[in-house]
PDB file of N, CA and C in Angstrom:
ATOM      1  N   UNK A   1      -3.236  -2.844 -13.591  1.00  0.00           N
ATOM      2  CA  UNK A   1      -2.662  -3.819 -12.677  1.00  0.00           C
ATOM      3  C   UNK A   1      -3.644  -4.956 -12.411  1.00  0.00           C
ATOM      4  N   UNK A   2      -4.363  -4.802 -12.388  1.00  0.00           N
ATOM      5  CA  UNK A   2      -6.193  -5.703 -11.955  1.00  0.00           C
ATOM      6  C   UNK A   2      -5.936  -6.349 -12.936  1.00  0.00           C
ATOM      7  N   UNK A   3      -5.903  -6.004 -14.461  1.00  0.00           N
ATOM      8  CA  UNK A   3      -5.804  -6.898 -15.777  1.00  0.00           C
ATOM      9  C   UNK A   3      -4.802  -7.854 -15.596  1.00  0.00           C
ATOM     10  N   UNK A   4      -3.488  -7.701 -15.296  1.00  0.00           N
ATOM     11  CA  UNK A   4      -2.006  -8.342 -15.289  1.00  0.00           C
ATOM     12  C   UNK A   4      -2.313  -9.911 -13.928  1.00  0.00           C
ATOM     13  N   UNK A   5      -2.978  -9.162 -12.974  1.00  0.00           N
ATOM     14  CA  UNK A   5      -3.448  -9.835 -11.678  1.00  0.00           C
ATOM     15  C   UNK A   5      -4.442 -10.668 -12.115  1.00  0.00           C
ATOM     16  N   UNK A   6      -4.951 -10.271 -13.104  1.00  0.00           N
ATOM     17  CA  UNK A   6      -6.087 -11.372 -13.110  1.00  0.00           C
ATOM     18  C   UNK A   6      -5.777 -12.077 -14.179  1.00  0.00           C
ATOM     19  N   UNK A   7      -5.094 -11.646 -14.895  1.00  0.00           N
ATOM     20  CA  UNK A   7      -4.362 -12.578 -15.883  1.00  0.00           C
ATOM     21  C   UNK A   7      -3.332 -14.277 -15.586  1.00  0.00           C
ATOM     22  N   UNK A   8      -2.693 -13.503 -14.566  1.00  0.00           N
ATOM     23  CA  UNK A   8      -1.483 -14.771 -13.830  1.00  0.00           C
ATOM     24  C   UNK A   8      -2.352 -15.186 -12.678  1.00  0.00           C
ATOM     25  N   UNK A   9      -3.666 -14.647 -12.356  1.00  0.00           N
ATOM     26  CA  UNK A   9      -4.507 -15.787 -11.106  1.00  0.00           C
ATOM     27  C   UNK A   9      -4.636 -16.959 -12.216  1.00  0.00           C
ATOM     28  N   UNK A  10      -5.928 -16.186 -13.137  1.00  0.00           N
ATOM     29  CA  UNK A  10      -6.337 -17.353 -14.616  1.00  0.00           C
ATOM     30  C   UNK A  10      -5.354 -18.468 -15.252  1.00  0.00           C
ATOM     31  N   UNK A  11      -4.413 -18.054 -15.336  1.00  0.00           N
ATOM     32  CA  UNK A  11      -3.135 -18.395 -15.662  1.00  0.00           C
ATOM     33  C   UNK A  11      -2.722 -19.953 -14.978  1.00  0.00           C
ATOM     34  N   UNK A  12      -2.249 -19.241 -13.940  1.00  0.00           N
ATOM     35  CA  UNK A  12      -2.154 -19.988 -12.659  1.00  0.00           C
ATOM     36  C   UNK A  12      -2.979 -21.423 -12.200  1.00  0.00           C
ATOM     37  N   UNK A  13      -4.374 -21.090 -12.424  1.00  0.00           N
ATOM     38  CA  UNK A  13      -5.138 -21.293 -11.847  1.00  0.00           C
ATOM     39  C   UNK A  13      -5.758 -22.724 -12.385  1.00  0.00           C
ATOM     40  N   UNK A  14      -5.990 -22.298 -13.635  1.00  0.00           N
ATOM     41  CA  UNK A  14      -6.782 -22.867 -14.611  1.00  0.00           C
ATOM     42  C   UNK A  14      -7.046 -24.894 -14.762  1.00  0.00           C
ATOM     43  N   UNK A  15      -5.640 -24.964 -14.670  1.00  0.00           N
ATOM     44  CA  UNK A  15      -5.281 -26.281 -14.585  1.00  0.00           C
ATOM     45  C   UNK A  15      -5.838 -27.024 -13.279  1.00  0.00           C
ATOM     46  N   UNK A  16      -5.569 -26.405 -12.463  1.00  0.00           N
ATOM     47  CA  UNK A  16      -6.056 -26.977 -10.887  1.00  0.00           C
ATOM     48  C   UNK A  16      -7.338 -26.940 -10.697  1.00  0.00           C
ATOM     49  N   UNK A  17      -8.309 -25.933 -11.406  1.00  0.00           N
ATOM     50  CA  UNK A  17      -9.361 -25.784 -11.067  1.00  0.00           C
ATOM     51  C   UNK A  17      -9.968 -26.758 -11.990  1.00  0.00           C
ATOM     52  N   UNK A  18     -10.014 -26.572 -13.156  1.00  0.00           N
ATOM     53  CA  UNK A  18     -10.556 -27.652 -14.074  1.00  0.00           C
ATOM     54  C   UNK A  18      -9.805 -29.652 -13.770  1.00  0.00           C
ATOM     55  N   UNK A  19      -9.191 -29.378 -12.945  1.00  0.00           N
ATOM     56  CA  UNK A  19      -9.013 -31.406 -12.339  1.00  0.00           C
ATOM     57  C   UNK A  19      -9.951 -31.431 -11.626  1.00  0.00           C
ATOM     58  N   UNK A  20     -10.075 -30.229 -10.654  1.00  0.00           N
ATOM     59  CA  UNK A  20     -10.709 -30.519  -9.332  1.00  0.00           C
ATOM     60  C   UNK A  20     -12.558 -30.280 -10.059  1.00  0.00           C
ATOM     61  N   UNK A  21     -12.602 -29.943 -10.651  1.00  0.00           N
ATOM     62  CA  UNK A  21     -14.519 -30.054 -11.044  1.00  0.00           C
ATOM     63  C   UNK A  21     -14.634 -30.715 -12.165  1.00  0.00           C
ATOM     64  N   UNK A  22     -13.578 -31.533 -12.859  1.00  0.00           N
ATOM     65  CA  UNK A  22     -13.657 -32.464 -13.507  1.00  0.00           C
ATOM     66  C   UNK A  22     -13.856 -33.740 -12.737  1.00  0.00           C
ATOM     67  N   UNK A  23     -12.649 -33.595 -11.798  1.00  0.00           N
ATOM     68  CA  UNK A  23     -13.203 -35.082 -10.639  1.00  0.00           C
ATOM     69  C   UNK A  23     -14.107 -34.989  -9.606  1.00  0.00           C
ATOM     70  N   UNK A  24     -14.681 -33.629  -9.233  1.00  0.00           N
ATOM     71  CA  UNK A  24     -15.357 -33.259  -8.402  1.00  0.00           C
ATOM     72  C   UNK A  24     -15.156 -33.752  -7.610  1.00  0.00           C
ATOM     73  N   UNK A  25     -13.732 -33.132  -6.926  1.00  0.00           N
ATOM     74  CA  UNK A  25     -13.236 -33.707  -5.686  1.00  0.00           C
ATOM     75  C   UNK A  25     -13.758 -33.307  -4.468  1.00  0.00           C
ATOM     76  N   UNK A  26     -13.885 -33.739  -3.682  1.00  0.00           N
ATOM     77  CA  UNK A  26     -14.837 -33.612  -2.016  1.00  0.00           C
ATOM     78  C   UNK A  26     -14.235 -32.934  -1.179  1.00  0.00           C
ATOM     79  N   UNK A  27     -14.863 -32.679  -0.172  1.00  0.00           N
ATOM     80  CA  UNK A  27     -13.723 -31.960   1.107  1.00  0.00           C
ATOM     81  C   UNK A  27     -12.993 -32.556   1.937  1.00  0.00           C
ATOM     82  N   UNK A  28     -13.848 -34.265   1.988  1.00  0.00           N
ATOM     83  CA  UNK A  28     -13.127 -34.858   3.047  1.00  0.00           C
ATOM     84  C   UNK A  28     -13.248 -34.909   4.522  1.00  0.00           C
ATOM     85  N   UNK A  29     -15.132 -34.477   4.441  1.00  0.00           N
ATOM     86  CA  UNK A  29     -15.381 -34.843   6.006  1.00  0.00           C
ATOM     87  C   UNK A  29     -16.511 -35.621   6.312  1.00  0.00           C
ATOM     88  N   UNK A  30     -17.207 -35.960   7.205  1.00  0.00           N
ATOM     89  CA  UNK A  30     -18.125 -36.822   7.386  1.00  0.00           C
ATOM     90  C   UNK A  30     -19.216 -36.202   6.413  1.00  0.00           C
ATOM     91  N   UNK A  31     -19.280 -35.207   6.104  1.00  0.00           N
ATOM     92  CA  UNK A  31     -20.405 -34.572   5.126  1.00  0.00           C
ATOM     93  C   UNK A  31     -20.221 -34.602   3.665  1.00  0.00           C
ATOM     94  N   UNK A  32     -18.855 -34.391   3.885  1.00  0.00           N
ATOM     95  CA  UNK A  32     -18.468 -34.538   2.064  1.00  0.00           C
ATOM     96  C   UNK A  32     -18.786 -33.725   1.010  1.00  0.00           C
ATOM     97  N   UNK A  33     -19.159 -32.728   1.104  1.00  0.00           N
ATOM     98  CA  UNK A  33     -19.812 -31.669   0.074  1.00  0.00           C
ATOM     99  C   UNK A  33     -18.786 -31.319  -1.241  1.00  0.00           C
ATOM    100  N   UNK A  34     -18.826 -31.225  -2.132  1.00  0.00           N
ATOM    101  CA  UNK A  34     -18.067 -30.505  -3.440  1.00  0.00           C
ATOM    102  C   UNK A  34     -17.928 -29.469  -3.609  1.00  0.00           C
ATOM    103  N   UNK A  35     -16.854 -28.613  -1.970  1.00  0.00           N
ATOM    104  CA  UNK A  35     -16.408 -27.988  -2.218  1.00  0.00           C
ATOM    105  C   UNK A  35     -15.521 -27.429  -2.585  1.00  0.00           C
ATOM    106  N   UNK A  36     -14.654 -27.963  -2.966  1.00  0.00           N
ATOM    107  CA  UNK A  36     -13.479 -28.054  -3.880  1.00  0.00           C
ATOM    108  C   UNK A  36     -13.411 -27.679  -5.514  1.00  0.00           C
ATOM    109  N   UNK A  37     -14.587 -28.523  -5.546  1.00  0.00           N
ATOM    110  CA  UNK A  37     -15.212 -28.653  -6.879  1.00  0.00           C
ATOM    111  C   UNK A  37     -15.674 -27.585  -7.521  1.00  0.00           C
ATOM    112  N   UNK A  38     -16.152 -26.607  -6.540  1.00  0.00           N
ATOM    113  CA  UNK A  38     -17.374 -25.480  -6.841  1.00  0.00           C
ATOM    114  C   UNK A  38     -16.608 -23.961  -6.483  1.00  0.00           C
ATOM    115  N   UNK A  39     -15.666 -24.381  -5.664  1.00  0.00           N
ATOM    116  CA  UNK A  39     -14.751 -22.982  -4.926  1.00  0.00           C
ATOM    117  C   UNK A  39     -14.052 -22.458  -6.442  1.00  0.00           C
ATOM    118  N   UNK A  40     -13.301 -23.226  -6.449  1.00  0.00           N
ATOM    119  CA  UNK A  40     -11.757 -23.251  -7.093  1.00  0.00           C
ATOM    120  C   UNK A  40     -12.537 -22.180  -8.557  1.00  0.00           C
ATOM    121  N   UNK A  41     -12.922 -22.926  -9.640  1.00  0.00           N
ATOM    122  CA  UNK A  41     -13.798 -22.584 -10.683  1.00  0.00           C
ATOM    123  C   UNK A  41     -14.531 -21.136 -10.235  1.00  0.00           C
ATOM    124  N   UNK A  42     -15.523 -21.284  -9.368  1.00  0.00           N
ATOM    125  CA  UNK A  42     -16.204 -19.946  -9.180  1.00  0.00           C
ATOM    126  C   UNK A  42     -14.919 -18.949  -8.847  1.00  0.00           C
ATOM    127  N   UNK A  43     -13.808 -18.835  -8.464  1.00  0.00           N
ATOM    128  CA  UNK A  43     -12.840 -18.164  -7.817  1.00  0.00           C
ATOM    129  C   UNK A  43     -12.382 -17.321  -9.102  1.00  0.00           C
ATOM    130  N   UNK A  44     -12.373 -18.031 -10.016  1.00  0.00           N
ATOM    131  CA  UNK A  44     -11.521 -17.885 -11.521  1.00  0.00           C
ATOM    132  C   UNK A  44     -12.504 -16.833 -12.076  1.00  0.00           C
ATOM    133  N   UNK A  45     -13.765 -17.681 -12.350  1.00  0.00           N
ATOM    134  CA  UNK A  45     -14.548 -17.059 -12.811  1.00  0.00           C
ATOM    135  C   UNK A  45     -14.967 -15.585 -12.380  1.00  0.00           C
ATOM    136  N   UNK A  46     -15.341 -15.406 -10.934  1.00  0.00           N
ATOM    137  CA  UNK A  46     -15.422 -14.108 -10.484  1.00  0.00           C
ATOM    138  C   UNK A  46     -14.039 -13.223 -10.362  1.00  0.00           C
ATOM    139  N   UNK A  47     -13.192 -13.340 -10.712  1.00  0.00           N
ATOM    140  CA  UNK A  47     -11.798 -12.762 -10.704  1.00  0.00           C
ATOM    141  C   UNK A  47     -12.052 -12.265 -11.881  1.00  0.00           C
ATOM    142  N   UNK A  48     -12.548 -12.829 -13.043  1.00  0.00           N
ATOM    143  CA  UNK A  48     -12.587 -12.344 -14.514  1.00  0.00           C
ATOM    144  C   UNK A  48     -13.837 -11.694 -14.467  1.00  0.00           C
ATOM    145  N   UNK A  49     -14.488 -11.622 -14.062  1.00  0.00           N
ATOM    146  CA  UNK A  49     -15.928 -10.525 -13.532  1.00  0.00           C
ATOM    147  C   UNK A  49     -15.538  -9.280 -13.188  1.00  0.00           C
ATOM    148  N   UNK A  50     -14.763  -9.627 -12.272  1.00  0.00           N
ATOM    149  CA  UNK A  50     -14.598  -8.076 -11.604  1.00  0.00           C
ATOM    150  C   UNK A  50     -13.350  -7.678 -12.651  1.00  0.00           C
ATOM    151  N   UNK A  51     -12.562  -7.898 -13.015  1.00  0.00           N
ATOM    152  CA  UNK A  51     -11.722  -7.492 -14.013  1.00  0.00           C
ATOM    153  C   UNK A  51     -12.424  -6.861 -15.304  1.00  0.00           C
ATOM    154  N   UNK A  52     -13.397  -7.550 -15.659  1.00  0.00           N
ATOM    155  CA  UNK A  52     -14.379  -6.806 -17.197  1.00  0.00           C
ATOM    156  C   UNK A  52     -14.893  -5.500 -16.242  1.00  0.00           C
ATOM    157  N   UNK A  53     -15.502  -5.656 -15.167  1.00  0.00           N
ATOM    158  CA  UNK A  53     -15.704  -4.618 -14.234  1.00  0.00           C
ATOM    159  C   UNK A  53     -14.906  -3.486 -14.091  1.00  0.00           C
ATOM    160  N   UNK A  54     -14.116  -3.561 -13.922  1.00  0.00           N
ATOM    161  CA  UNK A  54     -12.993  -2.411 -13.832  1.00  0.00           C
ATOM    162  C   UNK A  54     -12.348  -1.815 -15.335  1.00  0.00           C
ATOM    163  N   UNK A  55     -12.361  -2.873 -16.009  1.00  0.00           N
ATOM    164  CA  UNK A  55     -12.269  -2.305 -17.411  1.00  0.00           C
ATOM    165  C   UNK A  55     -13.682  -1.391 -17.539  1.00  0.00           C
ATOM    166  N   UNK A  56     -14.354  -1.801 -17.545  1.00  0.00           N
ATOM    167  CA  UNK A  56     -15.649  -0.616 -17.576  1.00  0.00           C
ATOM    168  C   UNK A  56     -16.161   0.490 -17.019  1.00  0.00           C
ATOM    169  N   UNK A  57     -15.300   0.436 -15.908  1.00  0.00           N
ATOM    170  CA  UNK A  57     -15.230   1.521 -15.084  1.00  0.00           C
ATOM    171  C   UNK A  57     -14.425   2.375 -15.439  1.00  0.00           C
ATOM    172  N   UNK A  58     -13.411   1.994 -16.161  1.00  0.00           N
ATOM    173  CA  UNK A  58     -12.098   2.592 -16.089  1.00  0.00           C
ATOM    174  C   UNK A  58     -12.707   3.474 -17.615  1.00  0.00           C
ATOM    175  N   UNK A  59     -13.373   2.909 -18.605  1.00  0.00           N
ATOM    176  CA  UNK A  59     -13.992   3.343 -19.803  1.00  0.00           C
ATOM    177  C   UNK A  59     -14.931   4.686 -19.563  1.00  0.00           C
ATOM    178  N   UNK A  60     -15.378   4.523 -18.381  1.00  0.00           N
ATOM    179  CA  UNK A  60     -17.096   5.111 -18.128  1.00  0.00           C
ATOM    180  C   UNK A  60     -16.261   6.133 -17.890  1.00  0.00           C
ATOM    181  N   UNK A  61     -15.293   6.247 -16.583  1.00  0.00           N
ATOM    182  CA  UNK A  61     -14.188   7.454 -16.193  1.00  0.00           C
ATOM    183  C   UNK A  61     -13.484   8.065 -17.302  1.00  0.00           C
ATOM    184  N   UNK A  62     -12.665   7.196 -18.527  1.00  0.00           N
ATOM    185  CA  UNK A  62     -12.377   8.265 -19.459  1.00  0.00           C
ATOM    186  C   UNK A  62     -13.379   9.049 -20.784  1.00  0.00           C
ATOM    187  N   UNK A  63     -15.052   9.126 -20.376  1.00  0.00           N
ATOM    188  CA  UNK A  63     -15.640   9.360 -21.360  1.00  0.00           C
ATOM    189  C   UNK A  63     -16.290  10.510 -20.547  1.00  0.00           C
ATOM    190  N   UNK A  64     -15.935  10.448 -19.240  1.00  0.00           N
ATOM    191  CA  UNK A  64     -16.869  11.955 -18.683  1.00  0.00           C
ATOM    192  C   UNK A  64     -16.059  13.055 -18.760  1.00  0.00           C
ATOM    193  N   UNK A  65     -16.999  14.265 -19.135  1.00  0.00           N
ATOM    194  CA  UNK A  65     -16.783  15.091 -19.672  1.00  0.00           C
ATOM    195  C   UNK A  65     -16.164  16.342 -18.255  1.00  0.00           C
ATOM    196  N   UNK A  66     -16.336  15.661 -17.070  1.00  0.00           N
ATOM    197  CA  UNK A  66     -15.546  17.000 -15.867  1.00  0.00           C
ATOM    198  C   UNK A  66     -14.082  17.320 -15.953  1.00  0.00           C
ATOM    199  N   UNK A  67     -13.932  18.556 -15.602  1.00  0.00           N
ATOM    200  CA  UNK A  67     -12.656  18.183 -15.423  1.00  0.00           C
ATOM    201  C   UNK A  67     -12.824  18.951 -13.786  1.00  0.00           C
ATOM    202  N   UNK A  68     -11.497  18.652 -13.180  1.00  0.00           N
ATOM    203  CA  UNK A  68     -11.232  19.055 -11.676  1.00  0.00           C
ATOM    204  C   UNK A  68     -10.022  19.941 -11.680  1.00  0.00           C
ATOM    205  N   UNK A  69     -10.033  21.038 -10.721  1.00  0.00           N
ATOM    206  CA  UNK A  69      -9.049  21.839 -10.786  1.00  0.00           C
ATOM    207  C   UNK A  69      -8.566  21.687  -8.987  1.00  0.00           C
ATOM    208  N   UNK A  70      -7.772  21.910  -8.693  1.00  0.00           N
ATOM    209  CA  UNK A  70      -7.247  21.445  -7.151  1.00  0.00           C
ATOM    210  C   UNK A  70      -8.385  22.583  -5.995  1.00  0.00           C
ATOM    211  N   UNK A  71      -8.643  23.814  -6.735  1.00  0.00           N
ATOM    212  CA  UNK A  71      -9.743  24.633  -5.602  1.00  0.00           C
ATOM    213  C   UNK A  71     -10.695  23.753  -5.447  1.00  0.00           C
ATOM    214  N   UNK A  72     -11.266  22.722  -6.609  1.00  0.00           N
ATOM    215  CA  UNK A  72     -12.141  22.192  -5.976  1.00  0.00           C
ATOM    216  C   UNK A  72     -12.551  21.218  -4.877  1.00  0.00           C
ATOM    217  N   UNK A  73     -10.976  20.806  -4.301  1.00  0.00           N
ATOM    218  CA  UNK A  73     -10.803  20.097  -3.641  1.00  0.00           C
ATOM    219  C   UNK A  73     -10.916  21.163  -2.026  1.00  0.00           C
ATOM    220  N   UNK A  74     -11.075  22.079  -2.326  1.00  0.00           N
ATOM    221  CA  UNK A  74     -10.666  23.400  -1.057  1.00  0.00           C
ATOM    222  C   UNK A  74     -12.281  23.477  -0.022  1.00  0.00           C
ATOM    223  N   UNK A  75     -12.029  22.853   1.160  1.00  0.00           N
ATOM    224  CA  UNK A  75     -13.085  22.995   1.769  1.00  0.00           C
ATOM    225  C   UNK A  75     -12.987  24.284   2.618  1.00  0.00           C
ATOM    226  N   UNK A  76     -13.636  24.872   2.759  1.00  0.00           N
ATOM    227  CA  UNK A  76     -13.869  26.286   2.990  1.00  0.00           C
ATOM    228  C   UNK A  76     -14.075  26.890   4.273  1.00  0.00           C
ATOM    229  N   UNK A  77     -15.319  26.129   4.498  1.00  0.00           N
ATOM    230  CA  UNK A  77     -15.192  26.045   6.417  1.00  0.00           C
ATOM    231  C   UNK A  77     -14.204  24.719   7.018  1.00  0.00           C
ATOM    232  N   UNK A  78     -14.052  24.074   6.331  1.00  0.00           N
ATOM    233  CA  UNK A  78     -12.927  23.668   6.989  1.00  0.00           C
ATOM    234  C   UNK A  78     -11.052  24.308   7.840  1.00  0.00           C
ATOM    235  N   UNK A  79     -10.925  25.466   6.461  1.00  0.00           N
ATOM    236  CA  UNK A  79     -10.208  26.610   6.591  1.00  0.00           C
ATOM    237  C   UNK A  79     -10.648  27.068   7.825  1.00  0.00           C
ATOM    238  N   UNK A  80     -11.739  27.462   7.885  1.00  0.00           N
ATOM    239  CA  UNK A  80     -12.326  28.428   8.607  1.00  0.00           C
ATOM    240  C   UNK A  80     -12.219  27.863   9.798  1.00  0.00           C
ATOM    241  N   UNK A  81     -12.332  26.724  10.185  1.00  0.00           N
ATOM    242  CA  UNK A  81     -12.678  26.025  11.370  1.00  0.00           C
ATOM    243  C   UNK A  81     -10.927  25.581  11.961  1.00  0.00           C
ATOM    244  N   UNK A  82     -10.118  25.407  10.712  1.00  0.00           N
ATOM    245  CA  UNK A  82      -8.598  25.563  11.343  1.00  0.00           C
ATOM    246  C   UNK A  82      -8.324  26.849  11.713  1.00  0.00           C
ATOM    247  N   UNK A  83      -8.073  27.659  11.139  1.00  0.00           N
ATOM    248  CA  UNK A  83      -8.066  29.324  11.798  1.00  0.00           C
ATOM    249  C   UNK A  83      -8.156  29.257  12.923  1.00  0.00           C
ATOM    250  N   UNK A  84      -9.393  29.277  13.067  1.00  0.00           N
ATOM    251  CA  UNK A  84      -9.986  29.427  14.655  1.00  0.00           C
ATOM    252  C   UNK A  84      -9.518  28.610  15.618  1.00  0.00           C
ATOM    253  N   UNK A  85      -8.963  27.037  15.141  1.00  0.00           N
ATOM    254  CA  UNK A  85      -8.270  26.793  16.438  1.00  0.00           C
ATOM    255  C   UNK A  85      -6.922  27.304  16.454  1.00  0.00           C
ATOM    256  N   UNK A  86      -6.642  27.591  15.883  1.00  0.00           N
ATOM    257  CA  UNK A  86      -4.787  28.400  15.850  1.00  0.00           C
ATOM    258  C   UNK A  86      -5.136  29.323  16.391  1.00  0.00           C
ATOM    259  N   UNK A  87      -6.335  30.559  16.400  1.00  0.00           N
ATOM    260  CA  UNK A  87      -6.194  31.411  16.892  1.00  0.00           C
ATOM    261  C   UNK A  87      -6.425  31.616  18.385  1.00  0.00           C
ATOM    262  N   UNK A  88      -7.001  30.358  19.069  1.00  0.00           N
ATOM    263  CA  UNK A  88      -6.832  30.381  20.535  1.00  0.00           C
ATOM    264  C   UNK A  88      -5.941  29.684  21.197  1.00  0.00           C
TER     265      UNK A  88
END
């Protein structure tokens, strides 16, 4: 889903971001900084970061060798500690 999402941001995006740091358009206040210019682009860019990110994660997860069975999910004194309030 992250891939598809970051596909139609990029998508989306691309055109607007590349006018705006092509003209390095301003913000529009007494200071004027290029942030417009610098947002938009970095936005794209780190969207496709964390997307190679998660592809790699998602790689690293299907190459380990555990497997999980549902007991292992079974906390033990936790049991133990429900019991005991049912039983008073």
């Amino acid at each position: 889903m992250i891939c598809v999402f970051s596909f139609c941001l990029v998508w989306g995006g691309y055109n607007e971001a590349l006018l705006k740091f092509t003209r390095m358009e301003k913000y529009g206040t007494a200071w004027n900084p290029p942030i417009p210019a610098t947002i938009k682009p970095l936005i794209l860019i780190l969207i496709v970061i964390v997307t190679i990110q998660a592809i790699s994660n998602l790689i690293a997860d299907w190459n380990k060798d555990e497997t999980h069975s549902p007991e292992d999910e079974i906390d033990q004194t936790e049991i133990e500690n429900i019991r005991r309030t049912l039983e008073k």
